[in-house]
Protein backbone atom coordinates (compact mmCIF):
# COMPACT_ATOMS: atom_id res chain seq x y z
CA UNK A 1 -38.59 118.27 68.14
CA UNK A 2 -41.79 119.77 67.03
CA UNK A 3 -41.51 123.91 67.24
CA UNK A 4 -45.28 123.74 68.32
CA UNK A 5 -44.87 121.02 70.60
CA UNK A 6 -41.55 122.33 71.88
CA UNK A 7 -43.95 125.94 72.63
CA UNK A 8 -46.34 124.11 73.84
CA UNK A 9 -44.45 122.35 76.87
CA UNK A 10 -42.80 125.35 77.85
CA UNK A 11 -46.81 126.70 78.15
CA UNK A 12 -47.80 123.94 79.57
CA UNK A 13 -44.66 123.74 81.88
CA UNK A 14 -45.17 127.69 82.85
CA UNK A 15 -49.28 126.97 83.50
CA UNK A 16 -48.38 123.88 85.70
CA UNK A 17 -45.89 126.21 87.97
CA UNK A 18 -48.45 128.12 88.31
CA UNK A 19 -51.03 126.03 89.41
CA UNK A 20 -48.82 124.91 91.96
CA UNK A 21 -48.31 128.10 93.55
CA UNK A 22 -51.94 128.55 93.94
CA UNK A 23 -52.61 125.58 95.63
CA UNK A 24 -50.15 125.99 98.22
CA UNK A 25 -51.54 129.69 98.67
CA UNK A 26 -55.24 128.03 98.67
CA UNK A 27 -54.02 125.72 101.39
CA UNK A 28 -52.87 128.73 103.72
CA UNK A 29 -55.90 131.02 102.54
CA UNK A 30 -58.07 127.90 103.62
CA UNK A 31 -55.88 127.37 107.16
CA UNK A 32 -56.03 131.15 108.04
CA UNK A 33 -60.15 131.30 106.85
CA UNK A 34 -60.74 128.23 109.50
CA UNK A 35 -58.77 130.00 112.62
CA UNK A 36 -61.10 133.38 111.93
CA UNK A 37 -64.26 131.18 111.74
CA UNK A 38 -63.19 129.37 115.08
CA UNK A 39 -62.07 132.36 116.72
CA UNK A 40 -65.65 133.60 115.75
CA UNK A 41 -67.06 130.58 117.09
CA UNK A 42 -65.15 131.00 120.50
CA UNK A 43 -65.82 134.71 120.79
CA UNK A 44 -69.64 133.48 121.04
CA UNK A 45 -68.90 130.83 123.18
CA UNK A 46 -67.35 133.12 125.57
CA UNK A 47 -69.89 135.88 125.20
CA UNK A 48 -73.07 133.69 126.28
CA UNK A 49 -70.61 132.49 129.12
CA UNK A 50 -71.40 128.44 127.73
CA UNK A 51 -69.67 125.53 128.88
CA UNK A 52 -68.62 122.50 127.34
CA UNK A 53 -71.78 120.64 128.59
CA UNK A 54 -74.27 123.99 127.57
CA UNK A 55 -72.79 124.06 124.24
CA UNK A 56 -73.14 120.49 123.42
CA UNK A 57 -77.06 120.58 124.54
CA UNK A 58 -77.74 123.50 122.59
CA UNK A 59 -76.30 122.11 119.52
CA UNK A 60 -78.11 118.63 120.16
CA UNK A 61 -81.30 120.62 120.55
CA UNK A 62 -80.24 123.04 117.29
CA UNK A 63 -79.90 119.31 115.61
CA UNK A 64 -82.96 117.66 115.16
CA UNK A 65 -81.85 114.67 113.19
CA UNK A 66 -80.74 113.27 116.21
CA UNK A 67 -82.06 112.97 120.10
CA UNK A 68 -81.20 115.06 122.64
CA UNK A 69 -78.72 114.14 125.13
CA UNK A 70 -78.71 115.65 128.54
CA UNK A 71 -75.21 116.39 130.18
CA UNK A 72 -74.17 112.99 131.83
CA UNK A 73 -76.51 111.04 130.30
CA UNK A 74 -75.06 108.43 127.79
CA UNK A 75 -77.15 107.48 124.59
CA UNK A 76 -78.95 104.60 123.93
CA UNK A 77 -77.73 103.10 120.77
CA UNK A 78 -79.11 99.93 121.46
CA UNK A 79 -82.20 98.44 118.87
CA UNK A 80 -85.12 96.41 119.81
């Protein structure tokens, strides 16, 4: 076999290892960055005292793409 190519695989071997490591430590870095943004999310929640149905309103309201839904209303989706 090639030296080069022989060096080159062990490199390239050694590089892909690697790589591989920091995925899997990208995938828990990415888990344990999502609970800390919920958590954040919930310690608002909590702290304006909103409910299910309050928080959904506000964010319909927040989202003006779309209509705003009142709490046990259901949405038209029909077309004329």
């Amino acid at each position: 076999m090639n030296p080069k190519l022989k060096k080159l695989d062990a490199e390239y071997n050694k590089i892909a290892a690697k790589i591989s490591e920091l995925q899997v430590r990208q995938k828990e870095v990415e888990k344990q960055r999502t609970e800390l943004k919920n958590n954040d999310i919930l310690e608002l929640v909590h702290e304006h005292h909103l409910d299910y149905a309050a928080l959904s309103a506000l964010i319909q309201k927040l989202d003006i793409s779309r209509p705003v839904v009142m709490a046990g209303e259901m949405e038209d989706t029909t077309h004329e």
